[in-house]
Protein backbone atom coordinates (compact mmCIF):
# COMPACT_ATOMS: atom_id res chain seq x y z
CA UNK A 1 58.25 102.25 73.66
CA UNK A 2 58.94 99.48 76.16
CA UNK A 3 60.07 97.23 74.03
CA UNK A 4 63.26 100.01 72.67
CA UNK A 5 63.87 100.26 76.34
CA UNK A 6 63.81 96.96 77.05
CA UNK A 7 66.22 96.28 73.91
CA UNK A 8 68.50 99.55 74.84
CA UNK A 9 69.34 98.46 78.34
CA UNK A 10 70.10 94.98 76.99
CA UNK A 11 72.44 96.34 74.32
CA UNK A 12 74.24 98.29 77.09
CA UNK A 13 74.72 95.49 79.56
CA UNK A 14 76.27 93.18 76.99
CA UNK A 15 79.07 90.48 77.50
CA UNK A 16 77.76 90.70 81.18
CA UNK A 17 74.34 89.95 80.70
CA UNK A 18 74.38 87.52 83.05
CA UNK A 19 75.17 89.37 85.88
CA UNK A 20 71.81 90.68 88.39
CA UNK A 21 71.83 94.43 86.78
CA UNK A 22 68.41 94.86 88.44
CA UNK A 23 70.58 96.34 91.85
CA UNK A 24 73.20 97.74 89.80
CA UNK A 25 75.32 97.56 92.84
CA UNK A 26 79.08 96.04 92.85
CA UNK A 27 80.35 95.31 96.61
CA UNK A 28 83.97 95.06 97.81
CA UNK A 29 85.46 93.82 100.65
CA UNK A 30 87.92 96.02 102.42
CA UNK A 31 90.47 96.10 105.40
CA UNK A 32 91.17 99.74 105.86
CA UNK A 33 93.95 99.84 107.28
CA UNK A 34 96.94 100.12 104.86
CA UNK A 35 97.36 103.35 103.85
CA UNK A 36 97.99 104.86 101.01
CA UNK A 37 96.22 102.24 100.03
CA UNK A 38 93.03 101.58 102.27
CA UNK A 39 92.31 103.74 105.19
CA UNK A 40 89.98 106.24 106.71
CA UNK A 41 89.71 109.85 107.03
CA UNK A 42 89.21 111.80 110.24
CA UNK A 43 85.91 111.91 109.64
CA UNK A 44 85.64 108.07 109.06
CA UNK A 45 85.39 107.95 105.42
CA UNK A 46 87.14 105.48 103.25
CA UNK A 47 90.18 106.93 101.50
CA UNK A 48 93.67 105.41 99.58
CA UNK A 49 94.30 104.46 96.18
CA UNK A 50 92.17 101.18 96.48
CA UNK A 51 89.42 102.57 97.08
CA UNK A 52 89.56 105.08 94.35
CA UNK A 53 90.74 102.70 91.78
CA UNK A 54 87.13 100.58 92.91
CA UNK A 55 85.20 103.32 92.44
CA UNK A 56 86.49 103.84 89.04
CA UNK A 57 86.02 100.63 87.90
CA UNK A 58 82.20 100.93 89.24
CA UNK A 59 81.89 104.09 87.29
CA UNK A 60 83.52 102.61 84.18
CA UNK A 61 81.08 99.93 84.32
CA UNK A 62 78.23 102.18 85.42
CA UNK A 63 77.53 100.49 88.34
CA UNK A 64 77.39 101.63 92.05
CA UNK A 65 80.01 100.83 94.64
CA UNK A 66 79.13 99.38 98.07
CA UNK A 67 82.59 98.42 100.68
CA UNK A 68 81.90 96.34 103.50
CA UNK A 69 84.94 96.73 105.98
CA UNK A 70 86.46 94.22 107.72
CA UNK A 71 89.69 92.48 108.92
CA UNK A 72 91.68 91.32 106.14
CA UNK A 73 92.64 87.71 107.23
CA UNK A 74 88.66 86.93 107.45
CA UNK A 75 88.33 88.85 103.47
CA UNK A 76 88.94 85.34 101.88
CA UNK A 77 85.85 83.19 104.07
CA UNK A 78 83.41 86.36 103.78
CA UNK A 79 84.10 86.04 100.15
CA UNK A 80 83.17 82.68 100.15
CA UNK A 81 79.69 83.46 102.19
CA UNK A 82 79.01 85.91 99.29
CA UNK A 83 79.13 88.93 102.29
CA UNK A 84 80.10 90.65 99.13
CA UNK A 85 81.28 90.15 95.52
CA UNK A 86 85.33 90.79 95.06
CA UNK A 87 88.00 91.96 97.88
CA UNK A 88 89.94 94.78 97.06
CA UNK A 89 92.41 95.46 99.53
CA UNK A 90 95.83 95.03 98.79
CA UNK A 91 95.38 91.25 97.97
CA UNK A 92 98.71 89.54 96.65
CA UNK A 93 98.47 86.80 94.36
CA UNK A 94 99.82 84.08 95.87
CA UNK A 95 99.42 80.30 94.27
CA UNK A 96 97.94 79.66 97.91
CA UNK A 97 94.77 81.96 97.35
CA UNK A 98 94.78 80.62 93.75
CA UNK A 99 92.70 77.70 95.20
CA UNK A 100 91.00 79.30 97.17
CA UNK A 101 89.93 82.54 94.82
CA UNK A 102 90.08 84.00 91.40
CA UNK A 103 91.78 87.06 90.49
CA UNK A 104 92.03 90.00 88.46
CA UNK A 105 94.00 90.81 86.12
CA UNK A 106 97.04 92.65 88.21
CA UNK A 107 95.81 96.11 89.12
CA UNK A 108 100.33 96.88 91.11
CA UNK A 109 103.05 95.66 92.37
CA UNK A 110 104.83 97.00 95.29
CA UNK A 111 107.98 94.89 97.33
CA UNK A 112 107.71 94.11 100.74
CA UNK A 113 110.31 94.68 103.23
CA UNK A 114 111.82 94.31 106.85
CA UNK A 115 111.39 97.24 108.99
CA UNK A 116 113.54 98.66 111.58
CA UNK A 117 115.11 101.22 114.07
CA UNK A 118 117.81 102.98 112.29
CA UNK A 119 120.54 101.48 114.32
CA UNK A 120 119.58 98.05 114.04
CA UNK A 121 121.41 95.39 112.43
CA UNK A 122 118.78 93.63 111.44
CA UNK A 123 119.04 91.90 108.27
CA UNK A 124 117.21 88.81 105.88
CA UNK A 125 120.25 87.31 107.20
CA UNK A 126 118.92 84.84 109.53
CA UNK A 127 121.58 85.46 112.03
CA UNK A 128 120.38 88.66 112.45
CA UNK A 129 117.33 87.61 113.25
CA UNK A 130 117.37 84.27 115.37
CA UNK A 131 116.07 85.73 119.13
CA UNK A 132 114.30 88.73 118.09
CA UNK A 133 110.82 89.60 118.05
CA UNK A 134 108.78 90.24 114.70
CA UNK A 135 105.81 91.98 113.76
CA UNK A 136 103.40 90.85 110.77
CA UNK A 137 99.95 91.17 110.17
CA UNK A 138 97.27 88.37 110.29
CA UNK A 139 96.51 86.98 107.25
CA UNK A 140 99.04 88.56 105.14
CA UNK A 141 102.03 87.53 102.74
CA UNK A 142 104.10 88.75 105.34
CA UNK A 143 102.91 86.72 107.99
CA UNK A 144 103.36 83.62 105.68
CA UNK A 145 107.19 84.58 104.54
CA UNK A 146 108.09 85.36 108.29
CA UNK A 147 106.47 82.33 109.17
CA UNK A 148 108.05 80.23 106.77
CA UNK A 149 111.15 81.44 106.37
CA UNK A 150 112.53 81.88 109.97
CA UNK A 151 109.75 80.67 112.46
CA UNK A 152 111.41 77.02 112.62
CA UNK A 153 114.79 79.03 113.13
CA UNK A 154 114.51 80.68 116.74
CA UNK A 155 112.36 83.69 115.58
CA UNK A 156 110.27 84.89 117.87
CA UNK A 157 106.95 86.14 115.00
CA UNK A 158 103.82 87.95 117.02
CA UNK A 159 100.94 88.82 114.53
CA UNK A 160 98.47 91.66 114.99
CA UNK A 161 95.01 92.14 113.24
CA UNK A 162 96.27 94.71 111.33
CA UNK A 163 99.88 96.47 110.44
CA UNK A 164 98.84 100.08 112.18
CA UNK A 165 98.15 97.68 115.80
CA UNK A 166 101.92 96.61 114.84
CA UNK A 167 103.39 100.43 115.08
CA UNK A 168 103.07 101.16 118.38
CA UNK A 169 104.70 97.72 119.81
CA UNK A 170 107.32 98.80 117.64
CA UNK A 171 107.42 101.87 118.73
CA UNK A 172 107.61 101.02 122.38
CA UNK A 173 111.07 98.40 121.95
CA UNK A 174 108.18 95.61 122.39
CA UNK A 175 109.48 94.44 118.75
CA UNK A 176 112.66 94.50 117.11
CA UNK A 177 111.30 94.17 113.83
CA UNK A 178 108.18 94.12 111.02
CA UNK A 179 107.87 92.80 107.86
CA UNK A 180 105.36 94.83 106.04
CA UNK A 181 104.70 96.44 102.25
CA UNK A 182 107.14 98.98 101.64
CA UNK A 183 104.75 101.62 100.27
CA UNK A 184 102.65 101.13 103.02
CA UNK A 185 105.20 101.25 106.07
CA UNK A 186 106.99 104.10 103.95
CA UNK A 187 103.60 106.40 103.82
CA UNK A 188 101.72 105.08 106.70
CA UNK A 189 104.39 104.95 109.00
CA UNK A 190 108.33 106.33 108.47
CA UNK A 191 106.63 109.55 107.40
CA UNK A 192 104.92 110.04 110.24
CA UNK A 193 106.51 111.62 113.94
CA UNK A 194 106.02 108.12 115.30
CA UNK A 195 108.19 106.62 112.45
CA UNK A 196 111.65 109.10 113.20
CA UNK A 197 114.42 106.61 113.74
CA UNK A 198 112.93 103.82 111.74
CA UNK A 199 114.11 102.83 108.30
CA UNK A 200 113.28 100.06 105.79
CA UNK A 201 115.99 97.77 106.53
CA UNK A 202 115.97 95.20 103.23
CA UNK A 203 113.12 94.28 100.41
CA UNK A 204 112.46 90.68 100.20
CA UNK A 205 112.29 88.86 96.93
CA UNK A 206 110.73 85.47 96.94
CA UNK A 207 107.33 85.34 94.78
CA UNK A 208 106.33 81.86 95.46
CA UNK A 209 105.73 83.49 98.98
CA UNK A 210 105.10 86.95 97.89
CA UNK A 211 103.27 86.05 95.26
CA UNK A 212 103.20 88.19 91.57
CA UNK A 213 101.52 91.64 92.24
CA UNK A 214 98.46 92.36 93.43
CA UNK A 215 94.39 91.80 92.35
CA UNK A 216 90.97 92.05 93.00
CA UNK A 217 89.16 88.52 94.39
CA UNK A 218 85.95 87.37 93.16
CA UNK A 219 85.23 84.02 93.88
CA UNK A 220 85.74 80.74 92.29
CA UNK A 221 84.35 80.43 89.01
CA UNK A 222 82.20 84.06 88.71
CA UNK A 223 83.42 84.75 85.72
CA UNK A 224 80.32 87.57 85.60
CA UNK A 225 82.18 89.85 88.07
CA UNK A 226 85.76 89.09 86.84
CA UNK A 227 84.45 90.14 83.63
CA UNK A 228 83.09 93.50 84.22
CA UNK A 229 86.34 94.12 86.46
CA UNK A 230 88.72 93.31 83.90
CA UNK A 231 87.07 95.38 81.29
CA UNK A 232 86.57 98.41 83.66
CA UNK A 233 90.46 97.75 84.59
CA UNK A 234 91.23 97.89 80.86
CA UNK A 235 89.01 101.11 80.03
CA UNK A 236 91.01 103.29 83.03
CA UNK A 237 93.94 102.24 81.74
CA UNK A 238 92.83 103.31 77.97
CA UNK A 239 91.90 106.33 79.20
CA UNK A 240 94.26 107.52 81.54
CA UNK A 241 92.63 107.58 84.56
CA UNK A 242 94.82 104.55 86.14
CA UNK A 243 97.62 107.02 85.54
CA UNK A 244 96.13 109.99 87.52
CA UNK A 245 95.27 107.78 90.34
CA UNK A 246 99.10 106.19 90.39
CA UNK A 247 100.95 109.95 89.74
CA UNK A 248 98.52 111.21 92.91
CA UNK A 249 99.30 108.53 95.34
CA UNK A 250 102.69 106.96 94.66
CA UNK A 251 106.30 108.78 93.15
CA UNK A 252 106.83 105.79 91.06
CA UNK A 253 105.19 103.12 88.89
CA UNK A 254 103.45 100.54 90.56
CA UNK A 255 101.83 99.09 87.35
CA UNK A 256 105.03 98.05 85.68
């Protein structure tokens, strides 16, 4: 009788045999604070299509989820301490975290974009910018483009631990600007009272920056956990429940 057990739960691990089933756990690291995509409810659960795409893949693979919270430009190091075993949290794929992690296959793809008061004239065009103020999150692509890209050219760039902690400076007239995902400012932010008068000003295009869409981290060479992730990723797909997750949070494709 033992040995059918034994032999059954082998079978049903398979390809991933390798991986420590005896906790049946899979843990992701998380920086809740991009909504639609990571944030939490009132009552200070997790919430956003991240974190439901995570625990489908956990359910695919009939394991159980575990997210550790914390602030996204430290994701990358914790990773690296094995804190926990992939980040999910709006990660871009940048050739930059290339060397430093491995990634999923891409799970979206969303632009990001300079955002604005209405009345504005703030542009990409550097002109526009050189004297003003912008806002970017720590850590972020964003942070990197504005830093790259108009830093050196008399722009003034402030980063914050996270986007939300950028809103209110905005707000206030303490900022002129913010580069930020354009799903995320658009759900989190214009549609919200604090966001009248504020408008998405131009998307920015460079994917050397930007990088090519967005994945889940595991760490260098764990090929166990990319594994199981990628053929999770590939079952929801299969069966449709990628597509309910993407027609329930977003009014477009983000899986092109």
């Amino acid at each position: 009788m033992k040995k059918g057990l034994t032999l059954s739960l082998l079978l049903s691990v398979g390809a991933f045999s390798h991986l420590s089933y005896a906790e049946q756990t899979l843990s992701f690291g998380v920086d809740p604070t991009f909504p639609p995509f990571e944030s939490k409810a009132a009552d200070g659960s997790l919430q956003g299509f991240d974190i439901e795409l995570g625990n489908a893949i956990c359910a695919q693979a009939k394991v159980k989820c575990q997210w550790v919270q914390l602030g996204f430009d430290g994701s990358i190091p914790a990773l690296q301490a094995k804190k926990f075993d992939a980040i999910l949290s709006a990660m871009s794929m940048t050739e930059k975290r290339r060397q430093q992690v491995d990634f999923s296959n891409m799970i979206y793809s969303t632009p990001s974009a300079v955002l604005a008061p209405a009345t504005s004239p703030i542009s990409t065009d550097i002109r526009s910018l050189r004297g003003k103020t912008i806002g970017v999150a720590q850590g972020t692509i964003q942070e990197s483009y504005a830093q790259s890209q108009w830093a050196s050219q008399g722009v003034n760039i402030v980063s914050y631990p996270n986007q939300m902690d950028v809103y209110p400076d905005l707000v206030a007239g303490r900022l002129d600007a913010s580069v930020a995902n354009a799903v995320s400012a658009q759900q989190g932010f214009l549609k919200s009272p604090e966001g009248k008068g504020f408008v998405i000003k131009q998307m920015l295009n460079n994917k050397a920056i930007l990088g090519a869409g967005v994945g889940i981290a595991v760490r260098k060479g764990d090929s166990e956990h990319l594994n199981l992730i990628n053929t999770a990723l590939a079952e929801i797909h299969a069966n449709g429940t990628y597509d309910k997750l993407e027609k329930k949070y977003f009014a477009f494709k983000v899986y092109p």
